[in-house]
C-alpha atoms as a PDB file:
ATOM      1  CA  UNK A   1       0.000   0.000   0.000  1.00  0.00           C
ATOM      2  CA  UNK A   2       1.223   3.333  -0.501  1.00  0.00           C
ATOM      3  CA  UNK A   3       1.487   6.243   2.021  1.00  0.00           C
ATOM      4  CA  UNK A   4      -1.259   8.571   1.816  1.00  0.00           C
ATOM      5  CA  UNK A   5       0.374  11.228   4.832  1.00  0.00           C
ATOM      6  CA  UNK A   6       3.599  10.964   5.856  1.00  0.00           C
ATOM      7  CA  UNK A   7       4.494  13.417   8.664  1.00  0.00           C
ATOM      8  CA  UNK A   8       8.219  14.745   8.500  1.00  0.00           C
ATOM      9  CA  UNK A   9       9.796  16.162  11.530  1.00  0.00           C
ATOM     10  CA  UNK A  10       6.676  18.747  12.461  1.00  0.00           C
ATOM     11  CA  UNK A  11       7.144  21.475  15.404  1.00  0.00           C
ATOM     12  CA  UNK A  12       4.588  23.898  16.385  1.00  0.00           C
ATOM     13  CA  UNK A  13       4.693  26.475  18.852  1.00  0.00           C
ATOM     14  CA  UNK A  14       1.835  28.608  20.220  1.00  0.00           C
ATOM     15  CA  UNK A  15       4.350  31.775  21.245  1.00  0.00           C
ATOM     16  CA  UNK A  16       6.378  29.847  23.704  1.00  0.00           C
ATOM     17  CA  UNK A  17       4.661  26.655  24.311  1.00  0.00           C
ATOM     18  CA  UNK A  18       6.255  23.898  21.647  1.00  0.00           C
ATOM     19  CA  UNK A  19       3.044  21.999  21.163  1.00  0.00           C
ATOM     20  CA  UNK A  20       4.347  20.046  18.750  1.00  0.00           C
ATOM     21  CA  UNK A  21       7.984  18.332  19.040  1.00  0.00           C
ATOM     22  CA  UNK A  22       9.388  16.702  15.924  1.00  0.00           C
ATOM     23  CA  UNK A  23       6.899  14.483  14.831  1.00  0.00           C
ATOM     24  CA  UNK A  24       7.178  11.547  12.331  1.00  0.00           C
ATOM     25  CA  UNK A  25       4.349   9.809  10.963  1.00  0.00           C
ATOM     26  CA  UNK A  26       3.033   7.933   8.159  1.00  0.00           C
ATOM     27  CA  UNK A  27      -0.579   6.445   7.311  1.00  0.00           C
ATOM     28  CA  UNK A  28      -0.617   4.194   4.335  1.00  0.00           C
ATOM     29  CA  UNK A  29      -3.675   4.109   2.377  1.00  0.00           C
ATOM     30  CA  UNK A  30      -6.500   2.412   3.103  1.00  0.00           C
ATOM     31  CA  UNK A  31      -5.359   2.319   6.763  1.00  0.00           C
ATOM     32  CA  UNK A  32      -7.053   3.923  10.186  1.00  0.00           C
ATOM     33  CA  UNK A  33      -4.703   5.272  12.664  1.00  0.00           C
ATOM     34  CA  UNK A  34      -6.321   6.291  15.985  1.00  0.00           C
ATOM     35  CA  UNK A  35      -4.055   9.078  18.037  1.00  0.00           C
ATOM     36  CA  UNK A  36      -4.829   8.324  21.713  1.00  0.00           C
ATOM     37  CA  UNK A  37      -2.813  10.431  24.786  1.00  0.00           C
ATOM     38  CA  UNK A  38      -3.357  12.652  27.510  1.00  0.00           C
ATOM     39  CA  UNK A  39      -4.948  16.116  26.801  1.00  0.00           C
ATOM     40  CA  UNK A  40      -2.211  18.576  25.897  1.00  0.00           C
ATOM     41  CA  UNK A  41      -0.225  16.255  24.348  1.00  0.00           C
ATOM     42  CA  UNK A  42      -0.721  18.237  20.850  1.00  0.00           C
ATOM     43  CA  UNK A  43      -3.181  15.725  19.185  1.00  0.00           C
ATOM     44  CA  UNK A  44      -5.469  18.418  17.822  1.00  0.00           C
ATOM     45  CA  UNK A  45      -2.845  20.847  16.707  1.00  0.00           C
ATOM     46  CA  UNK A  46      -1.626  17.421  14.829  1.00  0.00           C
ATOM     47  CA  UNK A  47      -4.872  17.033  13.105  1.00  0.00           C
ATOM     48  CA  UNK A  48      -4.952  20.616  12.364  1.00  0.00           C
ATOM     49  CA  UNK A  49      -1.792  20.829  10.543  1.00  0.00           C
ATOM     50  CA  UNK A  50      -2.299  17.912   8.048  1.00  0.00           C
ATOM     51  CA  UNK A  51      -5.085  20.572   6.306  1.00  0.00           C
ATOM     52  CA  UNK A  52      -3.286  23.653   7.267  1.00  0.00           C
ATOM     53  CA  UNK A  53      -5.950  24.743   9.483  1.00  0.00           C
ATOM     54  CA  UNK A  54      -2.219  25.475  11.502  1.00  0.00           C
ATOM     55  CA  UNK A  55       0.719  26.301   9.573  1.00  0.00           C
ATOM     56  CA  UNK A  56       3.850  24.102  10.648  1.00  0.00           C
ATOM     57  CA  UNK A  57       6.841  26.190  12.054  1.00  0.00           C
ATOM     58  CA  UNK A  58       9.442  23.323  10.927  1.00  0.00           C
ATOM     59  CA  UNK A  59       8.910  19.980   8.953  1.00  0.00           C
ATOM     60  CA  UNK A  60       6.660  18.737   6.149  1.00  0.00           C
ATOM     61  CA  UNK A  61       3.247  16.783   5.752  1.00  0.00           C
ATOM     62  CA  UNK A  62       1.961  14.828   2.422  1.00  0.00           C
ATOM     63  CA  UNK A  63      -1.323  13.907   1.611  1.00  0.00           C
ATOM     64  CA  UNK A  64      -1.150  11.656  -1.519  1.00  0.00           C
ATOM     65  CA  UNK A  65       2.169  12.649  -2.471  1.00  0.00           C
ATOM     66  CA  UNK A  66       0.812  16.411  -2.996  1.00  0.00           C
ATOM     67  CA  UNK A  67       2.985  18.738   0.117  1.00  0.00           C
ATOM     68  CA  UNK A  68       0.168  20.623   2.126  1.00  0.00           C
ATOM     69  CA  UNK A  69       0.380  24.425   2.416  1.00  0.00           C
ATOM     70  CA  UNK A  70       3.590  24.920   0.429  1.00  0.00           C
ATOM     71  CA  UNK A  71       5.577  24.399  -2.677  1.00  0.00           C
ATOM     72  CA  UNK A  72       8.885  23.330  -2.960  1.00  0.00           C
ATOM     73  CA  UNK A  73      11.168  25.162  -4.895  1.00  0.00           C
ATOM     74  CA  UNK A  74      15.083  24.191  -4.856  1.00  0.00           C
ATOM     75  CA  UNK A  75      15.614  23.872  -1.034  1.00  0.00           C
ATOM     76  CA  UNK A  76      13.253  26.102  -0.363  1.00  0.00           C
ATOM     77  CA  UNK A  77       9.641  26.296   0.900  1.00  0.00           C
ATOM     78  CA  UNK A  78       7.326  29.051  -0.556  1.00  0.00           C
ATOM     79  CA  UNK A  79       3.494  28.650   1.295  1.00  0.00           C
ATOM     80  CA  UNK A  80       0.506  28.415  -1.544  1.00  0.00           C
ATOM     81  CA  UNK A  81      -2.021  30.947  -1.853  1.00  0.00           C
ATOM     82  CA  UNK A  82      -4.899  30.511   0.264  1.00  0.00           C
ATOM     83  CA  UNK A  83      -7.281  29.783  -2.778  1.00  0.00           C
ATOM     84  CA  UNK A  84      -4.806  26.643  -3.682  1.00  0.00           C
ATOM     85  CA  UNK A  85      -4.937  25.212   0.341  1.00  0.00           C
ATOM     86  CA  UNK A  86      -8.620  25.505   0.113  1.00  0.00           C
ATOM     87  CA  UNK A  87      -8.923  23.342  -3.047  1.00  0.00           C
ATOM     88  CA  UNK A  88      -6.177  20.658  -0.865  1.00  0.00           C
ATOM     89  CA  UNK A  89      -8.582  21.107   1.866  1.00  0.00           C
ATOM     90  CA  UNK A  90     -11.130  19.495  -0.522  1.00  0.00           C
ATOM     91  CA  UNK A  91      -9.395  16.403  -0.750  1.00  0.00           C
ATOM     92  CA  UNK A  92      -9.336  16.236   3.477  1.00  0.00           C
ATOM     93  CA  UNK A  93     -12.383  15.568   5.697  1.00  0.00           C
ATOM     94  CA  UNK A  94     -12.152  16.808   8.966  1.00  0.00           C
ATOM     95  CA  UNK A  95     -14.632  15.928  11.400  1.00  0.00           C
ATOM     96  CA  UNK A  96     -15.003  17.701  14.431  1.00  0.00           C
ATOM     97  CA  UNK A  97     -15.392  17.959  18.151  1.00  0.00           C
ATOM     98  CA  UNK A  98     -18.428  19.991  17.825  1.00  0.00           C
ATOM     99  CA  UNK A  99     -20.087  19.217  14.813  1.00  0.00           C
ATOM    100  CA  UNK A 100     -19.366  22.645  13.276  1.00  0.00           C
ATOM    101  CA  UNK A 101     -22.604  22.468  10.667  1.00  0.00           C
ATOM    102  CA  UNK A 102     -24.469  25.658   9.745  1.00  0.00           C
ATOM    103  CA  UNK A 103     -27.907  25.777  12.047  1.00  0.00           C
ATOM    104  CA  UNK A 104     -29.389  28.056   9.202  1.00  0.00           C
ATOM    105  CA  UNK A 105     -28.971  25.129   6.551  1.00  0.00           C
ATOM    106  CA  UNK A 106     -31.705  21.640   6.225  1.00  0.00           C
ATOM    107  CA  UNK A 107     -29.145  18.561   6.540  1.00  0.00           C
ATOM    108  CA  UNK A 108     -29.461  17.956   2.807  1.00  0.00           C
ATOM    109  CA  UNK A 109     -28.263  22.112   2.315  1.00  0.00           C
ATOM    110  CA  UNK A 110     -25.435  21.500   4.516  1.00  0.00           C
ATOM    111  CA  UNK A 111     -24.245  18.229   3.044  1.00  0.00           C
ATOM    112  CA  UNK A 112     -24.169  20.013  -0.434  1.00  0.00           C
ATOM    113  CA  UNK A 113     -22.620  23.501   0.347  1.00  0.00           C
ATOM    114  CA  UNK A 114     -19.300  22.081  -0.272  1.00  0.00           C
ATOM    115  CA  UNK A 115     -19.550  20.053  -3.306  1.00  0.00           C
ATOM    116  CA  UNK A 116     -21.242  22.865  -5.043  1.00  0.00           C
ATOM    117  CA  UNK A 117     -19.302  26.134  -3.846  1.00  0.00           C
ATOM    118  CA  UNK A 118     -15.715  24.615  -3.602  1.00  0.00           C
ATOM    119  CA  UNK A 119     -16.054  21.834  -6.258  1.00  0.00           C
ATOM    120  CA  UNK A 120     -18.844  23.142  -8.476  1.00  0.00           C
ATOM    121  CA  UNK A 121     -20.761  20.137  -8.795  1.00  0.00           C
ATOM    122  CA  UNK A 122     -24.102  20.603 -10.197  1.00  0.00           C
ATOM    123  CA  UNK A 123     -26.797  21.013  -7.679  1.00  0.00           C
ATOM    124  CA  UNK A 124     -29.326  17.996  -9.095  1.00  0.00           C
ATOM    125  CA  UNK A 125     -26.133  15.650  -8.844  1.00  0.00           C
ATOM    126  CA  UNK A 126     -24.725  17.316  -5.101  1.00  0.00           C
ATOM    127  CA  UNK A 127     -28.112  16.368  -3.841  1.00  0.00           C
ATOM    128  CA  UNK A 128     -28.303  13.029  -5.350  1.00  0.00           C
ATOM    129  CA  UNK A 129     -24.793  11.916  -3.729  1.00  0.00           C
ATOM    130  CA  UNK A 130     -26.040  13.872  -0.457  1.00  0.00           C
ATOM    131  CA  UNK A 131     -29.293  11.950  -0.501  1.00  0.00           C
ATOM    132  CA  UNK A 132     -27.298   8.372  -0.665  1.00  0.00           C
ATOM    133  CA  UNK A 133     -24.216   9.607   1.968  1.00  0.00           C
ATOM    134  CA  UNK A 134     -27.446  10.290   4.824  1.00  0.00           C
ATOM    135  CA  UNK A 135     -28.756   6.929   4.582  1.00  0.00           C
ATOM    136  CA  UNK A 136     -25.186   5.650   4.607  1.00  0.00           C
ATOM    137  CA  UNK A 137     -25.142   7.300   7.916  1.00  0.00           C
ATOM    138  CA  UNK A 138     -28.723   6.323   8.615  1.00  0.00           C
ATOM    139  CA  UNK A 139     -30.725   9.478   8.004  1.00  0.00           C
ATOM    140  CA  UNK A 140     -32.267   9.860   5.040  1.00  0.00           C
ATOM    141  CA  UNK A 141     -35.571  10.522   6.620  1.00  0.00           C
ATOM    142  CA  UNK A 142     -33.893  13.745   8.295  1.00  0.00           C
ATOM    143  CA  UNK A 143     -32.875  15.653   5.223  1.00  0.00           C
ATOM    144  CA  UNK A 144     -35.112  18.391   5.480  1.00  0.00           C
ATOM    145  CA  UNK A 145     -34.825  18.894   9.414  1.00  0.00           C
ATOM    146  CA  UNK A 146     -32.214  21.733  10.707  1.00  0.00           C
ATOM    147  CA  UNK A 147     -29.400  20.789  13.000  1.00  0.00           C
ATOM    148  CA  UNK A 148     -31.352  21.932  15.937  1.00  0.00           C
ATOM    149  CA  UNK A 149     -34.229  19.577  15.763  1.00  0.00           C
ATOM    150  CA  UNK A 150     -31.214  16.532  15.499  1.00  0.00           C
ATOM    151  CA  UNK A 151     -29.296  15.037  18.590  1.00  0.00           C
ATOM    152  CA  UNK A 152     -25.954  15.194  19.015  1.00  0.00           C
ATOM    153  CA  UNK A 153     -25.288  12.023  17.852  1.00  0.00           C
ATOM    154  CA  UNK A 154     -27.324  12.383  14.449  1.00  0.00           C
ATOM    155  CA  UNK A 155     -25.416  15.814  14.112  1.00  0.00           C
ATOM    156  CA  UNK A 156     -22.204  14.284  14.228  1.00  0.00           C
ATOM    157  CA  UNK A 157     -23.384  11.918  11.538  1.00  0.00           C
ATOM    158  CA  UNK A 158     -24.512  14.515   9.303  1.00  0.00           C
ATOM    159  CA  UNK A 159     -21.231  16.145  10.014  1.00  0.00           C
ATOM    160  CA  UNK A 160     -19.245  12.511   8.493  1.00  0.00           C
ATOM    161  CA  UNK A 161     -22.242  12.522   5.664  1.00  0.00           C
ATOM    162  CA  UNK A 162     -20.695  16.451   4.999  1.00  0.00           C
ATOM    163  CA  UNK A 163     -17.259  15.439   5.089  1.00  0.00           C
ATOM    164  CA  UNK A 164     -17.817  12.296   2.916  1.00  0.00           C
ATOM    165  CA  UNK A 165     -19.328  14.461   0.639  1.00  0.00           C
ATOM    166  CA  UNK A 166     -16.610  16.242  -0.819  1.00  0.00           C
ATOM    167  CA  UNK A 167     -14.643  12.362  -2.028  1.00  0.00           C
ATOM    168  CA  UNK A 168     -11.722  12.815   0.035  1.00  0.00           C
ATOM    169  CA  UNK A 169      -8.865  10.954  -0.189  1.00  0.00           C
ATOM    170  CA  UNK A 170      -8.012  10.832   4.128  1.00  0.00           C
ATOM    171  CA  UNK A 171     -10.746  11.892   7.033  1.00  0.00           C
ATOM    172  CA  UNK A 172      -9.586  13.621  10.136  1.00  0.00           C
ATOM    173  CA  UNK A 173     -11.681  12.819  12.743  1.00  0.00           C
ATOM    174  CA  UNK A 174     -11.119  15.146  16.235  1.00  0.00           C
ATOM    175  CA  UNK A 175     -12.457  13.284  19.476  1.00  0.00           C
ATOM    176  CA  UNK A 176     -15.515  12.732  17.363  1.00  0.00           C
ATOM    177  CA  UNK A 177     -17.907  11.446  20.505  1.00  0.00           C
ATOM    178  CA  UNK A 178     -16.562  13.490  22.994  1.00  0.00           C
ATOM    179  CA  UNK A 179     -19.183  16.126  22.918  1.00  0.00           C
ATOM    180  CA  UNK A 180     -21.706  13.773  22.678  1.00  0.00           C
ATOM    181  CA  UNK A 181     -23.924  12.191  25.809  1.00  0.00           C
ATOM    182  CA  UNK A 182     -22.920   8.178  26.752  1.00  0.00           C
ATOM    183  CA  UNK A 183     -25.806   6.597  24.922  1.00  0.00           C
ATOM    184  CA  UNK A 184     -24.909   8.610  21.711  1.00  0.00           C
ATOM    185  CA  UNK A 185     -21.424   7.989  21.566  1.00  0.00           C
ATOM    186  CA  UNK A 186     -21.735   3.952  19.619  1.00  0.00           C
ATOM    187  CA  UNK A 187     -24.140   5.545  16.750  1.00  0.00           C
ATOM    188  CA  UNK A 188     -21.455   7.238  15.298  1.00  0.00           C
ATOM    189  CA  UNK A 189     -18.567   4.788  16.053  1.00  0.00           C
ATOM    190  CA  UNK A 190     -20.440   2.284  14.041  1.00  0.00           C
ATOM    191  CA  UNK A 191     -20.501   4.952  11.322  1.00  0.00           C
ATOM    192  CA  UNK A 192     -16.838   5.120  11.651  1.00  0.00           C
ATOM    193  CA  UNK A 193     -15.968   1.473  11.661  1.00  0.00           C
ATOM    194  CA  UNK A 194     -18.063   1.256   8.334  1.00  0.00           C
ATOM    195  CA  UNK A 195     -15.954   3.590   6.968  1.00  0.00           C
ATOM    196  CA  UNK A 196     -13.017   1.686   7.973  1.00  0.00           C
ATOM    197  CA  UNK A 197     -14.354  -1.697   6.931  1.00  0.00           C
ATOM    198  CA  UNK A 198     -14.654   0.329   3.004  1.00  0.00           C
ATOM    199  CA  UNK A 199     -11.133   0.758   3.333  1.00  0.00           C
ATOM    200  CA  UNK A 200     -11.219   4.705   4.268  1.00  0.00           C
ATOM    201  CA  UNK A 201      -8.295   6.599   4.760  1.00  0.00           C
ATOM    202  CA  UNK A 202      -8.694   8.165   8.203  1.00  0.00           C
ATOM    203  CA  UNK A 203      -6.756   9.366  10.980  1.00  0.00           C
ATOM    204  CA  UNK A 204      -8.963   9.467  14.429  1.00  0.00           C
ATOM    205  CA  UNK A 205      -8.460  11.206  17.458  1.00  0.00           C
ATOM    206  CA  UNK A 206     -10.100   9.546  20.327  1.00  0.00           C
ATOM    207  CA  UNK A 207     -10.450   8.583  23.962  1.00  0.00           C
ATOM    208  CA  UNK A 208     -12.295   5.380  22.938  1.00  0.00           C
ATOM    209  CA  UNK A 209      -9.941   2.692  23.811  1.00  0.00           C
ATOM    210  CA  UNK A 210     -11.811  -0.290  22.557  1.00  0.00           C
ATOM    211  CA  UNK A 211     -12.935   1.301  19.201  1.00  0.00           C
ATOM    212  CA  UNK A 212      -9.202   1.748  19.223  1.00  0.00           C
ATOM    213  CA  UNK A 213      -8.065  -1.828  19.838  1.00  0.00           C
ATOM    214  CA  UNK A 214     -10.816  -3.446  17.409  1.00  0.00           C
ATOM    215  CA  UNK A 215     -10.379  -0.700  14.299  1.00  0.00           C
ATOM    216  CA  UNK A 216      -7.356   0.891  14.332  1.00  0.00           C
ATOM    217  CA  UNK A 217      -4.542  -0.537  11.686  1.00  0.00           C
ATOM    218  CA  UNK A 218      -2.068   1.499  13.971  1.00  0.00           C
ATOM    219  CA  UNK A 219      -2.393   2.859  17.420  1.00  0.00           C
ATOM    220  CA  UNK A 220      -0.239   5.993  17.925  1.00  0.00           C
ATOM    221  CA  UNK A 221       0.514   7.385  21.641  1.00  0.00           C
ATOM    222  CA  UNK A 222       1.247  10.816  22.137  1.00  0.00           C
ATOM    223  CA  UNK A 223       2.616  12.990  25.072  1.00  0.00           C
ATOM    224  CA  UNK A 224       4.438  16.251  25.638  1.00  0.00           C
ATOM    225  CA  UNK A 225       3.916  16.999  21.911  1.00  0.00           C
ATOM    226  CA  UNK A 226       5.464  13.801  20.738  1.00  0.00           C
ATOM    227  CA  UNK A 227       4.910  10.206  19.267  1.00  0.00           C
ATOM    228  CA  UNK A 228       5.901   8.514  22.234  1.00  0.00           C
ATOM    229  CA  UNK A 229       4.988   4.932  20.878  1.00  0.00           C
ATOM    230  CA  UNK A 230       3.839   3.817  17.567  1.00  0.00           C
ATOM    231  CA  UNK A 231       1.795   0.043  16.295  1.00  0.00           C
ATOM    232  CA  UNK A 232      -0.532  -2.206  15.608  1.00  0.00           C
ATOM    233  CA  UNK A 233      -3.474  -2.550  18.630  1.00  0.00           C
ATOM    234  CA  UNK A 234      -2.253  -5.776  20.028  1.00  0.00           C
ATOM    235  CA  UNK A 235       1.608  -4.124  20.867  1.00  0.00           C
ATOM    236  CA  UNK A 236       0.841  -0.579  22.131  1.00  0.00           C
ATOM    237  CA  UNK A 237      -2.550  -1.512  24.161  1.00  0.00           C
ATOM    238  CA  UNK A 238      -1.733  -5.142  24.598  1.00  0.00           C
ATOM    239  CA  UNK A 239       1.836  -4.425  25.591  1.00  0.00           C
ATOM    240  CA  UNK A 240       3.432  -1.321  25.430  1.00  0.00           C
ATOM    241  CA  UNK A 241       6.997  -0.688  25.471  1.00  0.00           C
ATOM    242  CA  UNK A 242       7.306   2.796  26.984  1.00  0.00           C
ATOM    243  CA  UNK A 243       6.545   3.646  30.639  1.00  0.00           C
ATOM    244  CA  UNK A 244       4.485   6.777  29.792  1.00  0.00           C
ATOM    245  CA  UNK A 245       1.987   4.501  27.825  1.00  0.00           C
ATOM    246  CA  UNK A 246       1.339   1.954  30.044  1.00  0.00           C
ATOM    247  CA  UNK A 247       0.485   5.047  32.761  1.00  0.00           C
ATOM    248  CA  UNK A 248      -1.728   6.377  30.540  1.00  0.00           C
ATOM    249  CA  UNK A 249      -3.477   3.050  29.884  1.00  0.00           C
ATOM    250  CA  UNK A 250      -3.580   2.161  33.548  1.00  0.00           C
ATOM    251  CA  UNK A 251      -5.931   5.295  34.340  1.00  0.00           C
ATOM    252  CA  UNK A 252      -8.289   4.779  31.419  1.00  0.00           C
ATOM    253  CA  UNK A 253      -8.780   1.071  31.192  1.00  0.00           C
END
């Protein structure tokens, strides 16, 4: 399989607080890597730099082979216009903490805004794909509602319908349940593990420990703004290696 991000030597700083340390890390394609680690430990700026939501103060990220938020030229890197990161953006779901969809837009509207403002897709054939990406997510029978009449749980889904939407190549997903109440949470893990069962690109920031173990391809453990240990489910949460993971693990299992 070929790698779809590969993460070169990335460190951000937020004035003097390094958030991120010189990280390394590649996802192949096809493959679900699930970011787990105490908070602080720079997993969202992470996720945030592989669409250039945050620009990287050192280091490189790939998506697909394509460099994200610059051009190289010689030995040098020159940052793209911010019309050309908004048509890489395209080609990288991010899901959110919070959702994040407009409460003036139906579910169908808000599904569609993207594929017909940033990729000019006809409207007839935006609302077609739309239509079939809600009852992937298993509500079709909502399209017309607002995000307001929805529960968390079916907003977050409408959220992965809108992100799904747009054909990206890799999904970011950022603690995608934690905003939701308990009983919500396994609705939109089983739309997650669907998409990794299709073979989905995604990268998934969670505190879900046995979504973790049963769907990641690699488990990735971060702390201090580093990748403290890196592999398949059955090493790092079966039996990790590094002292600061097997802390972590003792508190939340």
């Amino acid at each position: 399989m070929s790698v779809m991000v590969d993460i070169r030597s990335v460190h951000k700083a937020f004035g003097s607080l390094d958030v991120l340390k010189g990280i390394d890390l590649q996802v192949r394609a096809g493959e679900v890597a699930v970011v787990l680690g105490p908070s602080g430990s720079g997993k969202s700026t992470l996720l945030r730099t592989i669409n250039h939501l945050e620009k990287v103060d050192r280091g490189t990220i790939s998506v697909d082979g394509s460099l994200i938020g610059y051009r190289r030229s010689g030995d040098k890197l020159y940052e793209l216009p911010e019309r050309e990161v908004l048509k890489q953006r395209t080609h990288i779901g991010f899901v959110f903490q919070n959702f994040n969809l407009f409460p003036h837009l139906t579910v169908l509207d808000n599904v569609i805004e993207a594929p017909v403002s940033a990729l000019k897709r006809p409207r007839k054939e935006a609302v077609e794909r739309a239509r079939r990406l809600l009852e992937r997510v298993g509500l079709a029978d909502r399209a017309g509602t607002y995000p307001r009449q929805l529960s968390g749980g079916q907003q977050q889904r409408v959220a992965i319908a809108r992100a799904l939407a747009l054909e990206p190549k890799l999904l970011l997903f950022d603690e995608p349940t934690s905003a939701l109440d308990p009983e919500l949470v396994g609705e939109v893990l089983d739309v997650i593990r669907d998409l990794a069962h299709q073979g989905t690109t995604m990268i998934v920031v969670t505190h879900e420990i046995a979504f973790a173990r049963e769907v990641a391809d690699t488990v990735v453990f971060m702390a201090d703004g580093k990748v403290v240990e890196a592999g398949p489910p059955d090493e790092v949460l079966g039996a990790p290696q590094e002292e600061r993971t097997r802390a972590f693990l003792a508190k939340v299992l």
